[in-house]
C-alpha atoms as a PDB file:
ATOM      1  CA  UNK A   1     128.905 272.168 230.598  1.00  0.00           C
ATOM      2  CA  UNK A   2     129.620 275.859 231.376  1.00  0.00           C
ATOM      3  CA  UNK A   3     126.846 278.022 231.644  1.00  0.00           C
ATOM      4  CA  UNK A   4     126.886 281.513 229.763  1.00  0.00           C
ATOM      5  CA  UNK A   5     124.097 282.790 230.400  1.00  0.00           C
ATOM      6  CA  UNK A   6     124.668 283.489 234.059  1.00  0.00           C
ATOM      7  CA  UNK A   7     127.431 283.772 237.074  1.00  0.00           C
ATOM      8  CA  UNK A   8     127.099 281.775 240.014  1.00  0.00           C
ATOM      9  CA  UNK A   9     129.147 282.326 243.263  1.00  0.00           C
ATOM     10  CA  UNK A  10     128.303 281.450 247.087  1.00  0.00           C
ATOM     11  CA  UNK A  11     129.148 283.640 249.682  1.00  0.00           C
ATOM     12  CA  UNK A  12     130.690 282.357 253.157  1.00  0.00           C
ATOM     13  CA  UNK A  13     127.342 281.916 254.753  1.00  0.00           C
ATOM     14  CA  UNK A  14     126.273 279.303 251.820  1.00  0.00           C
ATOM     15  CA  UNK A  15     124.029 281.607 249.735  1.00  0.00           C
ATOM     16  CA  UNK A  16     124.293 281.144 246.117  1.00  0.00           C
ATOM     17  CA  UNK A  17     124.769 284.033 244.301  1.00  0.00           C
ATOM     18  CA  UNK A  18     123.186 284.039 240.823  1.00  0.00           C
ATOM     19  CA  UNK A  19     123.813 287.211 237.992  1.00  0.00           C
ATOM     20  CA  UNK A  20     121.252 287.443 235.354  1.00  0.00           C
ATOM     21  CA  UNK A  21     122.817 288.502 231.994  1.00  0.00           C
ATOM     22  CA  UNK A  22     121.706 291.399 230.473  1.00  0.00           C
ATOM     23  CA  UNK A  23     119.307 289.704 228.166  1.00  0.00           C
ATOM     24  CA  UNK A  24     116.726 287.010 229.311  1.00  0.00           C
ATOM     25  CA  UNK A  25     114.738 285.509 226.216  1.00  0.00           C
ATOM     26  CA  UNK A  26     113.623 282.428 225.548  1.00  0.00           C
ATOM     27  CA  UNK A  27     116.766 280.490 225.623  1.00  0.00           C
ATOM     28  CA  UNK A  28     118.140 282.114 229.050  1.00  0.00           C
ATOM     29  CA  UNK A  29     115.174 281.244 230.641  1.00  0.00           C
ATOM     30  CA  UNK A  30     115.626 277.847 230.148  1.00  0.00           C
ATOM     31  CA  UNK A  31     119.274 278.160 230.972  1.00  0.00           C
ATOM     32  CA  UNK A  32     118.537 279.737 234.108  1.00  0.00           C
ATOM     33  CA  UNK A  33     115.460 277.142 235.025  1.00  0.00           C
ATOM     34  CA  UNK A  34     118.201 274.511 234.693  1.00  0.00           C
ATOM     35  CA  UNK A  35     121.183 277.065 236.737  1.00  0.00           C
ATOM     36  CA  UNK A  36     117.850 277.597 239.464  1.00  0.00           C
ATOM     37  CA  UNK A  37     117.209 273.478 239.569  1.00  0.00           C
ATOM     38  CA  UNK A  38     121.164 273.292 240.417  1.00  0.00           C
ATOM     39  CA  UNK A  39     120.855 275.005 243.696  1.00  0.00           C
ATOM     40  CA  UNK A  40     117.468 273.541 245.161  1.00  0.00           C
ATOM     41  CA  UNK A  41     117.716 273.218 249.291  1.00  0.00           C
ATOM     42  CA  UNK A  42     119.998 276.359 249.565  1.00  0.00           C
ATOM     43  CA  UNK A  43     119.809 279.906 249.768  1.00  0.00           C
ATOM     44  CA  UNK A  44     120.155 281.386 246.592  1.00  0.00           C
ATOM     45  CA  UNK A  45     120.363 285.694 245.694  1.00  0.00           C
ATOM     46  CA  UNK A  46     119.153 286.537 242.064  1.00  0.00           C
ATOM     47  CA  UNK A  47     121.281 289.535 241.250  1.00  0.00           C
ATOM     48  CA  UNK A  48     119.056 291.491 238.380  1.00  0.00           C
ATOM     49  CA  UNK A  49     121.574 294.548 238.268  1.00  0.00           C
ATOM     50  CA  UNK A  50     122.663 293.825 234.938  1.00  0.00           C
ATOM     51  CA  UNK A  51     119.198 292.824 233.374  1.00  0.00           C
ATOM     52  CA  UNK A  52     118.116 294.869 230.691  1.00  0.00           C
ATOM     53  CA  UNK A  53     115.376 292.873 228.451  1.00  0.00           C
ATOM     54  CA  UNK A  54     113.370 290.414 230.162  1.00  0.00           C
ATOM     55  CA  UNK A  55     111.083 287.639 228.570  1.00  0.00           C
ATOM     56  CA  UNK A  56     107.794 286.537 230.509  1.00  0.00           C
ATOM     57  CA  UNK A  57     109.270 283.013 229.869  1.00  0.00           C
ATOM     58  CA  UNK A  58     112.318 284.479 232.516  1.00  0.00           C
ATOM     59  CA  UNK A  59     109.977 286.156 234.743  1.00  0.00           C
ATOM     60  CA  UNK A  60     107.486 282.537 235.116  1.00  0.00           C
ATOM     61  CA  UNK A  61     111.052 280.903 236.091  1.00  0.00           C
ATOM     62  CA  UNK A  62     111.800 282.691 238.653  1.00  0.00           C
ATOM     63  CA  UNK A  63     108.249 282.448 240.087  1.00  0.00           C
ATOM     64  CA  UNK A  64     108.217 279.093 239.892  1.00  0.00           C
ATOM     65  CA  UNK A  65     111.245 279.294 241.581  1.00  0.00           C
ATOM     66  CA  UNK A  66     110.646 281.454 244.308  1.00  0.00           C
ATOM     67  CA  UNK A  67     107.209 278.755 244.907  1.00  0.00           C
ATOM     68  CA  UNK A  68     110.218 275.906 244.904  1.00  0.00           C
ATOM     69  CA  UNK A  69     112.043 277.625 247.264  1.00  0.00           C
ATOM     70  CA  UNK A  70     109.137 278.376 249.854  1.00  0.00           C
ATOM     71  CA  UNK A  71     107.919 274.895 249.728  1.00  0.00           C
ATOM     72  CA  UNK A  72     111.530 273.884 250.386  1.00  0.00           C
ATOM     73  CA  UNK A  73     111.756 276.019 252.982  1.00  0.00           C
ATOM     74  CA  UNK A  74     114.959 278.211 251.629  1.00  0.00           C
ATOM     75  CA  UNK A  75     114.984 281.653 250.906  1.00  0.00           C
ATOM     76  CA  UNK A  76     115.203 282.988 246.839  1.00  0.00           C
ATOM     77  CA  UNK A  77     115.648 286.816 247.090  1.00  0.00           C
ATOM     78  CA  UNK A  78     116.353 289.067 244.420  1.00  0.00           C
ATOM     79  CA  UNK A  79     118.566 291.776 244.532  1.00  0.00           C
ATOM     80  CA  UNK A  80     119.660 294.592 243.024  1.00  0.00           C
ATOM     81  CA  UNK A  81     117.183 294.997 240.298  1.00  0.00           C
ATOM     82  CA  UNK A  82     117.647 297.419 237.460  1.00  0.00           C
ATOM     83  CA  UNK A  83     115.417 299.958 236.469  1.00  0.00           C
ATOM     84  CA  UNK A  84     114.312 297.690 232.885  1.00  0.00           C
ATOM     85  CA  UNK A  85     113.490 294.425 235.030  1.00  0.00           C
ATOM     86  CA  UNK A  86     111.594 296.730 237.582  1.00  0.00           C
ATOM     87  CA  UNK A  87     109.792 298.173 234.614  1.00  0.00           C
ATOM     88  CA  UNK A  88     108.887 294.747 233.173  1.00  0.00           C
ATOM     89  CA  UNK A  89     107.515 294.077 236.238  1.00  0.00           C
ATOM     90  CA  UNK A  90     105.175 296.786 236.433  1.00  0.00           C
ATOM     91  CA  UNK A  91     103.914 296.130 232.605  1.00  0.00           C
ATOM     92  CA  UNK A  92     102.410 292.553 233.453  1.00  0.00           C
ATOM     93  CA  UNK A  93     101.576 293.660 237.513  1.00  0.00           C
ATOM     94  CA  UNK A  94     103.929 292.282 239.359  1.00  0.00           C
ATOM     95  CA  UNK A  95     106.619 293.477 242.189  1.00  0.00           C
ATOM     96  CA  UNK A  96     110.036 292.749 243.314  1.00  0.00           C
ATOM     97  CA  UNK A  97     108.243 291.182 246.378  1.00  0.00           C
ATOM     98  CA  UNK A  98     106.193 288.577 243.879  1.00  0.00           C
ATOM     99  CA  UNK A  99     109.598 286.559 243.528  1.00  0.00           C
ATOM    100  CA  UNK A 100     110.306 286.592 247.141  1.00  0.00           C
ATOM    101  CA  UNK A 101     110.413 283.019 248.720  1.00  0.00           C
ATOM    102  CA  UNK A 102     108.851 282.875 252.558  1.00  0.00           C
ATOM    103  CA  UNK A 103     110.283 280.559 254.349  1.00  0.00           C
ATOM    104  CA  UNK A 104     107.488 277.820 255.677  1.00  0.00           C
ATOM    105  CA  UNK A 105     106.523 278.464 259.342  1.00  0.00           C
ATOM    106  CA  UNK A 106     105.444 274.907 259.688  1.00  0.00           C
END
């Protein structure tokens, strides 16, 4: 089943390539918790350019996420984030950097 809620491409080097639609309630987030559980053990970029309402259910995905990906070991970036999902962010404290994965050291 076709997701609608997002696009999903991978670059050359393997990365996924997820884009958030413009509006991330309730629904989306669980779309996108499902779209995120597709791609565990790879690389994935979370392109927020075209976000612009974002539900704390979205946001506690894609920290849970970016947790899944460090204990994996793969990276979870996002990228590109627009001014509204930035501004979320700063509402309930929280950075572009909080959904940054780290890759384990060991």
């Amino acid at each position: 089943m076709p997701n609608d809620e997002t696009s999903v491409e991978a670059d050359s080097g393997g990365t996924v390539l997820i884009e958030l639609e413009p509006k991330l309630s309730m629904p989306q987030a669980d779309a996108l918790s499902q779209q995120l559980q597709s791609h565990m053990g790879r690389d994935v970029d979370v392109d927020a350019s075209r976000v612009e309402s974002l539900s704390t259910a979205a946001v506690q995905v894609l920290l849970a996420a970016a947790k899944s990906w460090t204990v994996d070991q793969c990276k979870l970036n996002l990228v590109n984030p627009s001014e509204a999902f930035l501004t979320t962010l700063e509402r309930i404290g929280l950075s572009p950097e909080s959904f940054k994965s780290n890759e384990a050291t060991s």
